[in-house]
PDB file of N, CA and C in Angstrom:
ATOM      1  N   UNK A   1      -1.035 -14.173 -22.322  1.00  0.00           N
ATOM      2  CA  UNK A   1       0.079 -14.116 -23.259  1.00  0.00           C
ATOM      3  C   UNK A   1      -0.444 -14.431 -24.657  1.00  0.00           C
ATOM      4  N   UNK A   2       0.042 -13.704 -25.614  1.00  0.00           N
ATOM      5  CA  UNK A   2      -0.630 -14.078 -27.246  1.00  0.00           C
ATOM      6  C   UNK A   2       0.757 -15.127 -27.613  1.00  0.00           C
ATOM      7  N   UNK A   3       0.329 -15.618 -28.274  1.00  0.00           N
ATOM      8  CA  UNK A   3       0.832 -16.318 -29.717  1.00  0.00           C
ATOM      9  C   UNK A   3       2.034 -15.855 -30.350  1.00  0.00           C
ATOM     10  N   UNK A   4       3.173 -16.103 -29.975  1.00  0.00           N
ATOM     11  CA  UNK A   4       3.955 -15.575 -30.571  1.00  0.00           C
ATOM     12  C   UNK A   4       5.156 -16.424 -30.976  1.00  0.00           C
ATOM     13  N   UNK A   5       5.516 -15.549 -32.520  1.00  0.00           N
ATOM     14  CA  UNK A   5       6.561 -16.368 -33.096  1.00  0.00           C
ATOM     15  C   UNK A   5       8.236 -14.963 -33.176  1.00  0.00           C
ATOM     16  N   UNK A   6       8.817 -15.397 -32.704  1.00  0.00           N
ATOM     17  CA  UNK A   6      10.214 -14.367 -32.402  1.00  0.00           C
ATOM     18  C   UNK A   6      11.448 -14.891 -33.229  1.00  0.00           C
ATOM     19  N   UNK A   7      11.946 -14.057 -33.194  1.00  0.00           N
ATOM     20  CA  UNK A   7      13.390 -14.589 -34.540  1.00  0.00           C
ATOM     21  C   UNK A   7      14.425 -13.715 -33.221  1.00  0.00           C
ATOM     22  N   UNK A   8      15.331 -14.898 -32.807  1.00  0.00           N
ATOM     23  CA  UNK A   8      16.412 -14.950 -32.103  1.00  0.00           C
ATOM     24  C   UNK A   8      17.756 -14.853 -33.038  1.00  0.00           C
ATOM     25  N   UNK A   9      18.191 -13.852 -33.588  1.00  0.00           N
ATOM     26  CA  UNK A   9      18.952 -13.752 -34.918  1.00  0.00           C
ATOM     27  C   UNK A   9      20.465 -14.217 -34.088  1.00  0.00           C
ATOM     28  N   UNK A  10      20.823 -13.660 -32.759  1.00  0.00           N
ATOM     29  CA  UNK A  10      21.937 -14.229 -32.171  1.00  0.00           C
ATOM     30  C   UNK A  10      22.463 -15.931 -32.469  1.00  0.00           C
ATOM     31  N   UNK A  11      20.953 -16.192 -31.917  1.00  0.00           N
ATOM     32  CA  UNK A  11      21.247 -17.846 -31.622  1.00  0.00           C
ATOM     33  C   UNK A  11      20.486 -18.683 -33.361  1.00  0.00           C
ATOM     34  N   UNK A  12      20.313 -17.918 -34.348  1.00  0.00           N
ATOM     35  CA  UNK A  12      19.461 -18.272 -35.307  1.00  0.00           C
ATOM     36  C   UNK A  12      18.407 -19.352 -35.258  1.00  0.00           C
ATOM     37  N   UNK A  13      17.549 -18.876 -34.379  1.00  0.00           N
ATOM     38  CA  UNK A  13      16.511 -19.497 -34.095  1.00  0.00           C
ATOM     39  C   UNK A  13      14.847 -19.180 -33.876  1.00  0.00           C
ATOM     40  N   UNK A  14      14.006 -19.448 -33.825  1.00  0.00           N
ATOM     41  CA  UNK A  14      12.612 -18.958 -34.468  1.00  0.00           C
ATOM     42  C   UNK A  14      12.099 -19.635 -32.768  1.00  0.00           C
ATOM     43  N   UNK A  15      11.519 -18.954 -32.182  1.00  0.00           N
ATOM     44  CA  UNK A  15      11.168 -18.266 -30.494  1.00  0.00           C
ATOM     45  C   UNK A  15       9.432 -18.391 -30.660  1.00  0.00           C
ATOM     46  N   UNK A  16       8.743 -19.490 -30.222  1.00  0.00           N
ATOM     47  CA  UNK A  16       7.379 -19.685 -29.839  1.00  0.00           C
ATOM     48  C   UNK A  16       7.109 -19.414 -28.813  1.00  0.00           C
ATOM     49  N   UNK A  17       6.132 -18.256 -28.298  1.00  0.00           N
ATOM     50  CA  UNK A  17       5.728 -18.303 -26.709  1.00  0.00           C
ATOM     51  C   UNK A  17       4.118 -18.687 -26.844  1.00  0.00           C
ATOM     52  N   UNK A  18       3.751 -18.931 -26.169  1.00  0.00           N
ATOM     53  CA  UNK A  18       2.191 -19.510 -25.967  1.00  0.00           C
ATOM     54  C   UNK A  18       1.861 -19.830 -24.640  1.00  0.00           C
ATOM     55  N   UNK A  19       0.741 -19.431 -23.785  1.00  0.00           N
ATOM     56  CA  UNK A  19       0.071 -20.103 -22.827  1.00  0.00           C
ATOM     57  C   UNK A  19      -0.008 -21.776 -22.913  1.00  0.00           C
ATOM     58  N   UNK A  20       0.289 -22.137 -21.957  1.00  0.00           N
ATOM     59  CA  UNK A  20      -0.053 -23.963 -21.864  1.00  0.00           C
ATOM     60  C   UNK A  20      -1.298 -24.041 -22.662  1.00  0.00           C
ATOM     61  N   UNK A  21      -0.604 -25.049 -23.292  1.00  0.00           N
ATOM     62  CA  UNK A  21      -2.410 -25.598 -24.530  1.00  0.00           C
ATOM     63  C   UNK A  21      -1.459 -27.124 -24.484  1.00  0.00           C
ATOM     64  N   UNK A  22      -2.458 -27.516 -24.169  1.00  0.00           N
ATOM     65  CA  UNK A  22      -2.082 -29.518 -24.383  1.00  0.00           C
ATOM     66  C   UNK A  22      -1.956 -29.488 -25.985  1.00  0.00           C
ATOM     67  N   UNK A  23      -3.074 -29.179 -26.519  1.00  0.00           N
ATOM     68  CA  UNK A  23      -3.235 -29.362 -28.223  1.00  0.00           C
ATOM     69  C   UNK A  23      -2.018 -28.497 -28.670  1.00  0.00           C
ATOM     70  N   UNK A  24      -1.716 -26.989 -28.459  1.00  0.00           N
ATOM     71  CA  UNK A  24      -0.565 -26.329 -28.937  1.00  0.00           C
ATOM     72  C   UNK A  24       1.274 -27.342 -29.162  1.00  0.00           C
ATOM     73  N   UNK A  25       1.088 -27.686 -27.332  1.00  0.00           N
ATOM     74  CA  UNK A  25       2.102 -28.589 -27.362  1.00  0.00           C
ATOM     75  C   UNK A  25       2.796 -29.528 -27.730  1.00  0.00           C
ATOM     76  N   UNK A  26       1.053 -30.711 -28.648  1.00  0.00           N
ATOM     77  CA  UNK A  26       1.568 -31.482 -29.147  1.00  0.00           C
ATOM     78  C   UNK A  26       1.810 -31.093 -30.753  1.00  0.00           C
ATOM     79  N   UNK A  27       1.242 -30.183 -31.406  1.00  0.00           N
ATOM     80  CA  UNK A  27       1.758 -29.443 -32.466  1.00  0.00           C
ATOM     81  C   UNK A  27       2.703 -29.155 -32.617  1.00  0.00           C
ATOM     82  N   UNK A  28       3.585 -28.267 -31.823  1.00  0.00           N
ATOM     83  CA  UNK A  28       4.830 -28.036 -31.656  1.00  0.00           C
ATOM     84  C   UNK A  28       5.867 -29.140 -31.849  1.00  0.00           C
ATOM     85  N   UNK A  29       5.250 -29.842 -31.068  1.00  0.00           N
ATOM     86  CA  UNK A  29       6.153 -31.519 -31.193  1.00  0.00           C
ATOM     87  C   UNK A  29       6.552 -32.085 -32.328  1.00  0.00           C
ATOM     88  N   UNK A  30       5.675 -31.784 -33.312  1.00  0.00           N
ATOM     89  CA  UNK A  30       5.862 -32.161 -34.903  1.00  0.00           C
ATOM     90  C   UNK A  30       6.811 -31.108 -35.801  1.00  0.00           C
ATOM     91  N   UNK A  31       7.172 -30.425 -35.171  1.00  0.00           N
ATOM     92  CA  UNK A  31       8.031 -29.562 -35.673  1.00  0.00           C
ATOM     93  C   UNK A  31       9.376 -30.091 -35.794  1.00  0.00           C
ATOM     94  N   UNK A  32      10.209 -29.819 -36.785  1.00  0.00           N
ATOM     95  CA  UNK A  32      11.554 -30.111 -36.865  1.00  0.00           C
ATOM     96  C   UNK A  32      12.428 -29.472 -36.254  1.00  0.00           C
ATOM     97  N   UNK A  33      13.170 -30.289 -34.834  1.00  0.00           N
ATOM     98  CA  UNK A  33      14.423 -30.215 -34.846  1.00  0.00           C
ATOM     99  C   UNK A  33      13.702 -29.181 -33.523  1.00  0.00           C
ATOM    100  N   UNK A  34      12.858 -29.234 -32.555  1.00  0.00           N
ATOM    101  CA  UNK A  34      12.332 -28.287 -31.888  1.00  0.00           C
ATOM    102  C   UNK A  34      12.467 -28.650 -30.687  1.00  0.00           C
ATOM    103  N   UNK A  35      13.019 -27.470 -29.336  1.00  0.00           N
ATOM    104  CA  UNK A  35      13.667 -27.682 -28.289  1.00  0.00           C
ATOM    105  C   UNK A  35      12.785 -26.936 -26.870  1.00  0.00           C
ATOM    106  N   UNK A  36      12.251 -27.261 -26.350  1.00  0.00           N
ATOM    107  CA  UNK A  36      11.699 -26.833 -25.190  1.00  0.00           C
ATOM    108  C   UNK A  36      12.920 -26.003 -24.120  1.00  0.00           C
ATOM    109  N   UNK A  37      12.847 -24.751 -24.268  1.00  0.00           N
ATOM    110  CA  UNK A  37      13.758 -23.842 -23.090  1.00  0.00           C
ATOM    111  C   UNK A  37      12.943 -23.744 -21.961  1.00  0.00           C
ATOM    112  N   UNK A  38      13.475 -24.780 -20.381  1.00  0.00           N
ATOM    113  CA  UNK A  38      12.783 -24.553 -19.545  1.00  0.00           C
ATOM    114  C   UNK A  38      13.407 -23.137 -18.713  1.00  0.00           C
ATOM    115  N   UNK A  39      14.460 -22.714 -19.161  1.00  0.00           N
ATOM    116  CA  UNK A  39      14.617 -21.584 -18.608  1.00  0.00           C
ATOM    117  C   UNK A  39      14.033 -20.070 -19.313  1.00  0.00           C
ATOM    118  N   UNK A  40      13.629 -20.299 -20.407  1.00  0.00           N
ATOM    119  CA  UNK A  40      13.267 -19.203 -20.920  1.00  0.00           C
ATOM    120  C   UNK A  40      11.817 -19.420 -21.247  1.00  0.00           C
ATOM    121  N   UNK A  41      11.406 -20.416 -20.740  1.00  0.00           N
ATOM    122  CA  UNK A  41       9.568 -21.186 -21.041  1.00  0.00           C
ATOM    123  C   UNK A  41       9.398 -20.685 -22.257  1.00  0.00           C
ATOM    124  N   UNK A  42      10.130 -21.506 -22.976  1.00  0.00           N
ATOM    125  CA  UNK A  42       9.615 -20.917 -24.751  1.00  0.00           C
ATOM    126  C   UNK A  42       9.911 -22.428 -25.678  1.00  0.00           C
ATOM    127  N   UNK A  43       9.673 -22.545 -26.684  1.00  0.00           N
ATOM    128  CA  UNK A  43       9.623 -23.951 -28.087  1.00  0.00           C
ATOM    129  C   UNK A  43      10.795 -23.072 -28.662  1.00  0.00           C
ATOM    130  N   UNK A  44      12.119 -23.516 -28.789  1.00  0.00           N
ATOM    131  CA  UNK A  44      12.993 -22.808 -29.805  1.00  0.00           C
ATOM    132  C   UNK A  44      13.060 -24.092 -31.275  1.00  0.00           C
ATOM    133  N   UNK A  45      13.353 -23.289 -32.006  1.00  0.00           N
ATOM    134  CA  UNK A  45      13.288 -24.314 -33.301  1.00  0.00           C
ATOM    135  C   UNK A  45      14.140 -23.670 -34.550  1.00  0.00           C
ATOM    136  N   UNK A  46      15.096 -23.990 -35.192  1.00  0.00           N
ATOM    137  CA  UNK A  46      16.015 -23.747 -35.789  1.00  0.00           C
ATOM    138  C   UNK A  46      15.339 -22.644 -36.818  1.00  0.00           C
ATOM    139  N   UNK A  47      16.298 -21.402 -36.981  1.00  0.00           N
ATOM    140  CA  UNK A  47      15.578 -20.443 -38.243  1.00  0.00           C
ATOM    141  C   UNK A  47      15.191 -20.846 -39.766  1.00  0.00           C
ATOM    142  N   UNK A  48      15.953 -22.095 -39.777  1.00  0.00           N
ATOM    143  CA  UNK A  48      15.941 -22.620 -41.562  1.00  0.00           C
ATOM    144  C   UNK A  48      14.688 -23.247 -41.389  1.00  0.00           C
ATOM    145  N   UNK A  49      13.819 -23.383 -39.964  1.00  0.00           N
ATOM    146  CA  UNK A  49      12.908 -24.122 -40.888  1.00  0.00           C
ATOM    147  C   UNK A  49      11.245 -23.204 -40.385  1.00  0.00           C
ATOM    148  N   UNK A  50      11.880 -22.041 -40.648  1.00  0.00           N
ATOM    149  CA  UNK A  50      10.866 -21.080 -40.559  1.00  0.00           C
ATOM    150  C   UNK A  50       9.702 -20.814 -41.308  1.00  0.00           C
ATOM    151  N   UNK A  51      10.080 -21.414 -42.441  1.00  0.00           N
ATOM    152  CA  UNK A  51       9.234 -21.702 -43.353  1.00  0.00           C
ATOM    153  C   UNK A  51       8.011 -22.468 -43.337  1.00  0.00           C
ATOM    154  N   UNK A  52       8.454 -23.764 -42.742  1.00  0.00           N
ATOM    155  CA  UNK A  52       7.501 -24.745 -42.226  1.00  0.00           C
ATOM    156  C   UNK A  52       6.779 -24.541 -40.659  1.00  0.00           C
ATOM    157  N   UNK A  53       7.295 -23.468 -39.598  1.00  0.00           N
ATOM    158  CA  UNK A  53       6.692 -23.063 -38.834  1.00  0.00           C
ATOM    159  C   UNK A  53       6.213 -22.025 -38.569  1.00  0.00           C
ATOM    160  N   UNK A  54       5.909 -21.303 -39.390  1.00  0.00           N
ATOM    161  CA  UNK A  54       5.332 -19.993 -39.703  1.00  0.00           C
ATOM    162  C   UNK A  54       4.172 -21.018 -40.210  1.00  0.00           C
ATOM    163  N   UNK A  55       4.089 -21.319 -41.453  1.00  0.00           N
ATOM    164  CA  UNK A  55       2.870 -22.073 -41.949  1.00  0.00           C
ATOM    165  C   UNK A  55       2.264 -22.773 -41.154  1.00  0.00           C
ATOM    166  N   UNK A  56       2.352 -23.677 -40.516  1.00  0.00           N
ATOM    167  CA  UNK A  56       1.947 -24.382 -39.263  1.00  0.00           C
ATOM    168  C   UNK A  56       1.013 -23.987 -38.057  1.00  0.00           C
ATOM    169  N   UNK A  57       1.896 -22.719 -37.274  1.00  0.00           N
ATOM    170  CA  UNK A  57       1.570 -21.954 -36.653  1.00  0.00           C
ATOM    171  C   UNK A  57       0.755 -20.998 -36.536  1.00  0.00           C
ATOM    172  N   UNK A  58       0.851 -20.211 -37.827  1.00  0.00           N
ATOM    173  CA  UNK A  58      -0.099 -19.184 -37.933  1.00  0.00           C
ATOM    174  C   UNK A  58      -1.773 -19.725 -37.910  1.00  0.00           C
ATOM    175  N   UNK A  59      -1.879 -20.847 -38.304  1.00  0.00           N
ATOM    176  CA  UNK A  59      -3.491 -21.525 -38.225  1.00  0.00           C
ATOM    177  C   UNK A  59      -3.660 -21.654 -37.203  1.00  0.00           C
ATOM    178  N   UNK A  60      -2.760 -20.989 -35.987  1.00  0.00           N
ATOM    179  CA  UNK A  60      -3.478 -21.339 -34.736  1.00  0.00           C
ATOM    180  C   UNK A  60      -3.206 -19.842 -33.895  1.00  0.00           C
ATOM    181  N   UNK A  61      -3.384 -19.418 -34.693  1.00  0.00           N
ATOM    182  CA  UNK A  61      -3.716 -17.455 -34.001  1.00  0.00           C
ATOM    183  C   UNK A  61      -1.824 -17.063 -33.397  1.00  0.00           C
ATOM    184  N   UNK A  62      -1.084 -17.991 -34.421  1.00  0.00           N
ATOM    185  CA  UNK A  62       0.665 -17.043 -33.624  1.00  0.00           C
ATOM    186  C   UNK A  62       0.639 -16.158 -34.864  1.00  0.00           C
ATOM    187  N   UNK A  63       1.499 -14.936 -34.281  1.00  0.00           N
ATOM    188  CA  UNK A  63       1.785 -13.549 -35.085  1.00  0.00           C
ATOM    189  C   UNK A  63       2.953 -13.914 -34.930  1.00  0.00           C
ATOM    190  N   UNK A  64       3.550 -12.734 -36.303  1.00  0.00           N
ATOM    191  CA  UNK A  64       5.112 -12.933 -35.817  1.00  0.00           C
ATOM    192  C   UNK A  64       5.596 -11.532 -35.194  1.00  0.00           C
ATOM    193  N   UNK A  65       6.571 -11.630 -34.716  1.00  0.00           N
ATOM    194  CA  UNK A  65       6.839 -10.308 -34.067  1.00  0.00           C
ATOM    195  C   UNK A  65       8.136 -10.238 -34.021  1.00  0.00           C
TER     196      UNK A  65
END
């Protein structure tokens, strides 16, 4: 699975998928306001702060899509 950052425009929310990475995970963690979907195995995290997770993220090989 690649790196990916998704824009959920329904639920206005910014959609991380990634393979298990211990290091990814705890990155994610520092994110604002960011929600682990165990049904959809994805990091959801509010669209307003896309800004700050786009920047974040992308230093670690996520595209957006």
């Amino acid at each position: 699975m690649s790196r990916t950052i998704e824009l959920d425009a329904d639920r206005g929310q910014l959609v991380l998928r990634f393979d298990y990475d211990k290091f990814l995970v705890e990155e994610v963690k520092t994110l604002p306001e960011r929600r682990w979907d165990k049904g959809g195995r994805c990091w959801r995290i509010p669209a307003k702060h896309a800004e700050a997770v786009v920047e974040q993220m992308m230093k670690h090989g996520f595209i957006v899509d």
